[in-house]
C-alpha atoms as a PDB file:
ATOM      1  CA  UNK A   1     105.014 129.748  96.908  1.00  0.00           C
ATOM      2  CA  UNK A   2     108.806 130.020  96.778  1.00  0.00           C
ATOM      3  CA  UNK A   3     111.400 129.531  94.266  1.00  0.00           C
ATOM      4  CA  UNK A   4     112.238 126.218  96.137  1.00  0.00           C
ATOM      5  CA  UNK A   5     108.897 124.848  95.542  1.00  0.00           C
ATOM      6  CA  UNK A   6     108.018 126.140  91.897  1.00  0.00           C
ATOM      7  CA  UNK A   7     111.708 124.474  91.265  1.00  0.00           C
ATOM      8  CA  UNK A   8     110.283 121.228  92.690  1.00  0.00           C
ATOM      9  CA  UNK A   9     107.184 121.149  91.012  1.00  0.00           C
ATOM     10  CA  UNK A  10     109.038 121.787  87.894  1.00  0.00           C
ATOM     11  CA  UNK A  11     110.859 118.921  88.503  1.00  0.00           C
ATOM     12  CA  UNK A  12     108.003 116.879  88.639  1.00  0.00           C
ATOM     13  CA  UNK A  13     106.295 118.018  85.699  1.00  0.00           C
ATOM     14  CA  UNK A  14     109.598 117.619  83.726  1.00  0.00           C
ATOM     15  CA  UNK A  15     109.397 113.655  84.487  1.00  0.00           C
ATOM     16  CA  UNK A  16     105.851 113.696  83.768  1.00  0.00           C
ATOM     17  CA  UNK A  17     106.166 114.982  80.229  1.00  0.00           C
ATOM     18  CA  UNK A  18     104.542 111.726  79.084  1.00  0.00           C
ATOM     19  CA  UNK A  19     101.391 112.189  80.383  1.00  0.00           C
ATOM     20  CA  UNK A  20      98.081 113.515  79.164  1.00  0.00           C
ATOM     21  CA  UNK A  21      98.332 117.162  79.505  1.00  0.00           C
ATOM     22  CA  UNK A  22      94.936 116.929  81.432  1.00  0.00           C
ATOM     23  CA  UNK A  23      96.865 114.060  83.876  1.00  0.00           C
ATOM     24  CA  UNK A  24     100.052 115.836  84.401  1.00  0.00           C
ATOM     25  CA  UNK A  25      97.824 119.158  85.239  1.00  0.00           C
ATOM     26  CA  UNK A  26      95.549 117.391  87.783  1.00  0.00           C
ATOM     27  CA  UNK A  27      98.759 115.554  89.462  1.00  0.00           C
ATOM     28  CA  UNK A  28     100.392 118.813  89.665  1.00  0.00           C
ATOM     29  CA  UNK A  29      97.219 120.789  91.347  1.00  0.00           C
ATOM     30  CA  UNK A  30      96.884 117.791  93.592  1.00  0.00           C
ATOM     31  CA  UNK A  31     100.740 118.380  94.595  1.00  0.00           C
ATOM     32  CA  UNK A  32     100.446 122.200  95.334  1.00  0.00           C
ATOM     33  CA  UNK A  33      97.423 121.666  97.315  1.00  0.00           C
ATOM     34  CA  UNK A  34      99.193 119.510  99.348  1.00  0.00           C
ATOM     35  CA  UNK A  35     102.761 122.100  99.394  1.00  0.00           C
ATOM     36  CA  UNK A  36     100.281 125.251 100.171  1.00  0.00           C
ATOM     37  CA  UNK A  37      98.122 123.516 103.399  1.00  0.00           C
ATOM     38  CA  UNK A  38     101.339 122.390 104.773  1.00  0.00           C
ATOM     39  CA  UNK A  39     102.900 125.870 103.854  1.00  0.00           C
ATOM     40  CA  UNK A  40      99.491 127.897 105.677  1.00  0.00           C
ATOM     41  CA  UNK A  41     100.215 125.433 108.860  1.00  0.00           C
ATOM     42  CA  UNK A  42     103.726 126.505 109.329  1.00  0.00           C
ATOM     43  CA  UNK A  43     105.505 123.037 107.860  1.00  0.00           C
ATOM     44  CA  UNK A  44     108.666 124.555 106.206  1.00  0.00           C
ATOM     45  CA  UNK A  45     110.249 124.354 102.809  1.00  0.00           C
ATOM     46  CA  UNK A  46     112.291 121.504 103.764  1.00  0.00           C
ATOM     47  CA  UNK A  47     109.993 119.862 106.080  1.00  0.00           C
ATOM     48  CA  UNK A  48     107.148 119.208 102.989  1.00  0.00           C
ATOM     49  CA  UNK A  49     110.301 118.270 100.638  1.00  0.00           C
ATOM     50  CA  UNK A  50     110.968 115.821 102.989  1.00  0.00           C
ATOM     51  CA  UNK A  51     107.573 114.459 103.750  1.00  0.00           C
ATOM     52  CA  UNK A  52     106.944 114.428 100.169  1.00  0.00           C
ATOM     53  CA  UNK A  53     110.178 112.755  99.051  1.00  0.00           C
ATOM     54  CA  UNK A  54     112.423 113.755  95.899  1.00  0.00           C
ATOM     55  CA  UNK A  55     110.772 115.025  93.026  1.00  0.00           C
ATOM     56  CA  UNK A  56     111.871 111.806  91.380  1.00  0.00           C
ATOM     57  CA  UNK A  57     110.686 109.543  93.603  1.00  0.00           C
ATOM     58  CA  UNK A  58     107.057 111.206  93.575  1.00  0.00           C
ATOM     59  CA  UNK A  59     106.668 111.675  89.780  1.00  0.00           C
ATOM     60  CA  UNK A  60     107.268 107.857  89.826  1.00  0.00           C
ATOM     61  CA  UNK A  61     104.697 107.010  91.819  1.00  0.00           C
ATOM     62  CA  UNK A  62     102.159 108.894  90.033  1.00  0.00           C
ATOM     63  CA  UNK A  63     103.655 107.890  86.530  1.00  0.00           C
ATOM     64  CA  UNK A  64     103.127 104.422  87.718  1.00  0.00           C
ATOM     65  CA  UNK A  65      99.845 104.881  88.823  1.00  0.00           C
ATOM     66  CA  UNK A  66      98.791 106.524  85.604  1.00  0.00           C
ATOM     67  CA  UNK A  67     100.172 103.412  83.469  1.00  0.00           C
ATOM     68  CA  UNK A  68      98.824 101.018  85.619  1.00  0.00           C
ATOM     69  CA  UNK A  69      95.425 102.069  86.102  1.00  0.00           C
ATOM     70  CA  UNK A  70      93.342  99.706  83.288  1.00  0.00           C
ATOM     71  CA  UNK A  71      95.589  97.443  81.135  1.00  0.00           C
ATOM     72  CA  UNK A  72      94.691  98.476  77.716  1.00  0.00           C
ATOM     73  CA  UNK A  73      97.105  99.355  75.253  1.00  0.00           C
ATOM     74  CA  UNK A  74      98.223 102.698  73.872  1.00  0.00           C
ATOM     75  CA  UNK A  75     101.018 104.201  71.846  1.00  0.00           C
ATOM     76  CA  UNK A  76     100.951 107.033  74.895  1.00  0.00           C
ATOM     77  CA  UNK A  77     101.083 103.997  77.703  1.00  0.00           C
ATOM     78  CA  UNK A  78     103.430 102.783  75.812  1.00  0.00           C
ATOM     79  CA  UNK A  79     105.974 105.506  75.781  1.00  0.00           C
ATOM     80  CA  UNK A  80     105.400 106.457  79.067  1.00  0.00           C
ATOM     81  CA  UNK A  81     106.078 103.212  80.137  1.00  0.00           C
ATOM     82  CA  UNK A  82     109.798 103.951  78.007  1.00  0.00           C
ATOM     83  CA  UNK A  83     109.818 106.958  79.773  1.00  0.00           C
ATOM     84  CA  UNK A  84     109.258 105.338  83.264  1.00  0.00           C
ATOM     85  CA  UNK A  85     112.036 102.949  82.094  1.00  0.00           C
ATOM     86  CA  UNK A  86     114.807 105.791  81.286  1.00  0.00           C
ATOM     87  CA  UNK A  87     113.938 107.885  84.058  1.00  0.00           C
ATOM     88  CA  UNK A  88     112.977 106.023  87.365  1.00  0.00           C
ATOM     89  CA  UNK A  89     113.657 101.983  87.655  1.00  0.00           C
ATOM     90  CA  UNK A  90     116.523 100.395  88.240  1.00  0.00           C
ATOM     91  CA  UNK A  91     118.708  97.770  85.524  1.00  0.00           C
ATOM     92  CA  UNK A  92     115.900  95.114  85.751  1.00  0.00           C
ATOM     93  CA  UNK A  93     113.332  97.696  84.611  1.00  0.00           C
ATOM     94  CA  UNK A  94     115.940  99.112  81.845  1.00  0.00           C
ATOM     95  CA  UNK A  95     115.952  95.715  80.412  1.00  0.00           C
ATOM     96  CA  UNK A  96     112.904  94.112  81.621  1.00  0.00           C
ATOM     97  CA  UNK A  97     110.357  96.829  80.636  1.00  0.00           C
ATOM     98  CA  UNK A  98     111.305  97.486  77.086  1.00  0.00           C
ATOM     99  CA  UNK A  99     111.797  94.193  76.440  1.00  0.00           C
ATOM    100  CA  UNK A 100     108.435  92.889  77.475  1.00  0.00           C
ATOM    101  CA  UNK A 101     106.509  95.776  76.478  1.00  0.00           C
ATOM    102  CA  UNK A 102     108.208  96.011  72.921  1.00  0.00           C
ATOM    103  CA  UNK A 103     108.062  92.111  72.414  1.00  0.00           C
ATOM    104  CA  UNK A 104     104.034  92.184  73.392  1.00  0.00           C
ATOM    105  CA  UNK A 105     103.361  94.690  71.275  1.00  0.00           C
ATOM    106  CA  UNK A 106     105.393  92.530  68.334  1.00  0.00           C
ATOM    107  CA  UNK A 107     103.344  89.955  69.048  1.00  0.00           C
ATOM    108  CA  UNK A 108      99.706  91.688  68.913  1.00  0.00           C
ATOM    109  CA  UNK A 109     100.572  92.998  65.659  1.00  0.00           C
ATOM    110  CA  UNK A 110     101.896  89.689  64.434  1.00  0.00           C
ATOM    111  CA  UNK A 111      99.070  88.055  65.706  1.00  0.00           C
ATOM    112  CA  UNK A 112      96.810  90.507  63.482  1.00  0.00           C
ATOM    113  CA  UNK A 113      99.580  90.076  60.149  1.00  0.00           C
ATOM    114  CA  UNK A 114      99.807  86.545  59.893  1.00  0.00           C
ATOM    115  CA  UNK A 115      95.964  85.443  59.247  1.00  0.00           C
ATOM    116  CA  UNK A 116      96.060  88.223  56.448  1.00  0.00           C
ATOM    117  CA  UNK A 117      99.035  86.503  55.092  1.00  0.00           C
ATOM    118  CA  UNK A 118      96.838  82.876  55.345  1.00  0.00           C
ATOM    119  CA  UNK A 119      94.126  84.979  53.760  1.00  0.00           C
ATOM    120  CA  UNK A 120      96.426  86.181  50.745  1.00  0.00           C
ATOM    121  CA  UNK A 121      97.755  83.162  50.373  1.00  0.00           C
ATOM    122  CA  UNK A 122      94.927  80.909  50.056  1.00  0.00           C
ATOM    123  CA  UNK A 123      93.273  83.551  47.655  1.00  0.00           C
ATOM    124  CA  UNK A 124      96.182  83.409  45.406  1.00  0.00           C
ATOM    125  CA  UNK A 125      95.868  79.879  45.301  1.00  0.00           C
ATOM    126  CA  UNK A 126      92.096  79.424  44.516  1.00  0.00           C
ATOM    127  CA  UNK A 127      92.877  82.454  41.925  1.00  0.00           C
ATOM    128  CA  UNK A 128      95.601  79.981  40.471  1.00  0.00           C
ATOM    129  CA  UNK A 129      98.703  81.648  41.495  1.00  0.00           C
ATOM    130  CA  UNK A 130     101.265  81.088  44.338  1.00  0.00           C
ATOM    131  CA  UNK A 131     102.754  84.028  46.498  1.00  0.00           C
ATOM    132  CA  UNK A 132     106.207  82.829  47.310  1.00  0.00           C
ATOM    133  CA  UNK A 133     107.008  85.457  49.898  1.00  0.00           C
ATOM    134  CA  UNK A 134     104.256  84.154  51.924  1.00  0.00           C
ATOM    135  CA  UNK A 135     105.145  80.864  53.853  1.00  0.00           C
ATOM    136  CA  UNK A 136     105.089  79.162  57.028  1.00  0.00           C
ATOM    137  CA  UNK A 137     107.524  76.908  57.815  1.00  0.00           C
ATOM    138  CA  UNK A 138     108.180  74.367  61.006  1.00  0.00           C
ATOM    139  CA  UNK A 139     111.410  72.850  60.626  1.00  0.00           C
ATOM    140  CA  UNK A 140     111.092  70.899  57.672  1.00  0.00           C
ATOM    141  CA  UNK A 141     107.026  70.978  57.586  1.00  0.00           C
ATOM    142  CA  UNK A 142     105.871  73.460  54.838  1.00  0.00           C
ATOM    143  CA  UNK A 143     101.618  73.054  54.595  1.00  0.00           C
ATOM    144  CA  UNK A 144     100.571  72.980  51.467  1.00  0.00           C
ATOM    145  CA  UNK A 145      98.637  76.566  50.763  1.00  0.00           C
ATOM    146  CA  UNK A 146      95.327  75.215  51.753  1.00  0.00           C
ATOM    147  CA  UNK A 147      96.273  74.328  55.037  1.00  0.00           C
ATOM    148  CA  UNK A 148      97.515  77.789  55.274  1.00  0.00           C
ATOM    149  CA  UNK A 149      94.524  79.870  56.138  1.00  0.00           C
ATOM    150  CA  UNK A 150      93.965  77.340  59.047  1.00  0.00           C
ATOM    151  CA  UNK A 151      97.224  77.348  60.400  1.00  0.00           C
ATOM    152  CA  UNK A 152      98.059  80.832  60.040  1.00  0.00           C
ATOM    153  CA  UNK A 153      94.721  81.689  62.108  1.00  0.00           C
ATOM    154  CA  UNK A 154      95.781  79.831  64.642  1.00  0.00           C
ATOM    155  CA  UNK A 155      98.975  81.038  65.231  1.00  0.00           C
ATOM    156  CA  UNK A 156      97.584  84.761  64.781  1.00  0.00           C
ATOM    157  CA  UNK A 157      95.647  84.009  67.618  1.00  0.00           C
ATOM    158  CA  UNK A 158      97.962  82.371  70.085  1.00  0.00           C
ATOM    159  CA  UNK A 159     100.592  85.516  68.652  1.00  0.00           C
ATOM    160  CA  UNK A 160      97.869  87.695  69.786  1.00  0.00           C
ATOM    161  CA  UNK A 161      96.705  86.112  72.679  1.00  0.00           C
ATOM    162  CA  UNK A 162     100.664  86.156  73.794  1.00  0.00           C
ATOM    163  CA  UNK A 163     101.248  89.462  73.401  1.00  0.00           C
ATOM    164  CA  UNK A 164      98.370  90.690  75.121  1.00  0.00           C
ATOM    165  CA  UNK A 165      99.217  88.435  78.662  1.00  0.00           C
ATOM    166  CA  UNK A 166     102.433  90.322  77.924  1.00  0.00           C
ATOM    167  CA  UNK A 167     101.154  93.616  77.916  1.00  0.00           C
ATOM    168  CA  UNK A 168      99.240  92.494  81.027  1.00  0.00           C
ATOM    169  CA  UNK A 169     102.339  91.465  83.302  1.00  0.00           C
ATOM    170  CA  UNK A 170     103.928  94.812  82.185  1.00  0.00           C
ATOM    171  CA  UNK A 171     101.294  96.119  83.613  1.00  0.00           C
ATOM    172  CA  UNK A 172     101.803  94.527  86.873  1.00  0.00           C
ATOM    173  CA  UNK A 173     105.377  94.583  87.059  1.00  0.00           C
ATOM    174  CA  UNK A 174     104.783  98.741  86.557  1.00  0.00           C
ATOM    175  CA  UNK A 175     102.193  98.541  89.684  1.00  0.00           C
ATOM    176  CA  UNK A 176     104.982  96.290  91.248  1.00  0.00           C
ATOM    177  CA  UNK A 177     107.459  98.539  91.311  1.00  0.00           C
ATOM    178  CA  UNK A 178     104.891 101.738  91.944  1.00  0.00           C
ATOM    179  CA  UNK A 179     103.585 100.470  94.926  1.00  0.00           C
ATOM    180  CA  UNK A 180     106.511 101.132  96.791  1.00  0.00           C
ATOM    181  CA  UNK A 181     105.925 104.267  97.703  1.00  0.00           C
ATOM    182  CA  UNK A 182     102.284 106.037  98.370  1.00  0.00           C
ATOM    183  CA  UNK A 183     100.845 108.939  96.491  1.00  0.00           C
ATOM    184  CA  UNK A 184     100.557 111.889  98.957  1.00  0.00           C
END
């Protein structure tokens, strides 16, 4: 393979950094399997560049893919998903990526905080003394500490349940924007 191609694949491992080791290996194989049939068949340098599209272009597609394959949550989706931001989508997905992503994942952990501040709050009551920094307010309406368990639980779970439709349309805005272009 020439310098031309290693350079390319370089390229595309470069904007793949984000990835699984394992992922960003098996994308890469896939990729010079592709360069070295069109190379024994006579397609030159230039002609596979162009078929295959800028080294860009491509390692979005597959970054994209990766992300967008099941919808679960993890911290390595998650930057990669920042990474996808930075490096390939225009100034909708430089604002509307981070935002929704970071805002879901506010959310799910919200959604898990507030019932344990319910929890510590209505223990400290029963054991007769009352945690100040832990309040809900709405508007004017402060419960009284025994309502807080029950309210707090319910907002934890519509915080929760929030975040996680969220982290499910950033999901499909990712295979949105990824479906654009084909994987070779």
């Amino acid at each position: 393979m020439d310098k031309i191609m290693n350079d390319y694949l370089m390229k595309i491992e470069n904007r793949l950094k984000s990835m699984y080791d394992s992922e960003r290996i098996d994308i890469l194989k896939e990729i010079k399997s592709v360069i070295l049939e069109l190379q024994n068949n006579g397609v030159s340098t230039e002609q596979i560049i162009e078929r295959l599209g800028s080294p860009k272009e491509l390692a979005k597609v597959y970054l994209g893919k990766a992300i967008s394959m099941n919808s679960k949550f993890s911290w390595r989706k998650f930057g990669a998903i920042f990474a996808l931001c930075n490096s390939f989508v225009g100034v909708s997905g430089m604002l509307l990526l981070p935002f929704i992503s970071t805002l879901s994942i506010a959310l799910m952990i919200g959604g898990v905080i507030t019932p344990i501040g319910g929890i510590a709050k209505f223990v400290g009551q029963h054991m007769g003394f009352d945690i100040g920094g832990i309040t809900i307010e709405m508007g004017a309406f402060t419960p009284s500490p025994i309502y807080s368990l029950p309210i707090s639980i319910v907002i934890g779970v519509l915080m929760f349940w929030f975040g996680k439709v969220l982290w499910k349309l950033t999901i499909k805005y990712i295979q949105a924007i990824s479906q654009k272009k084909k994987l070779i």
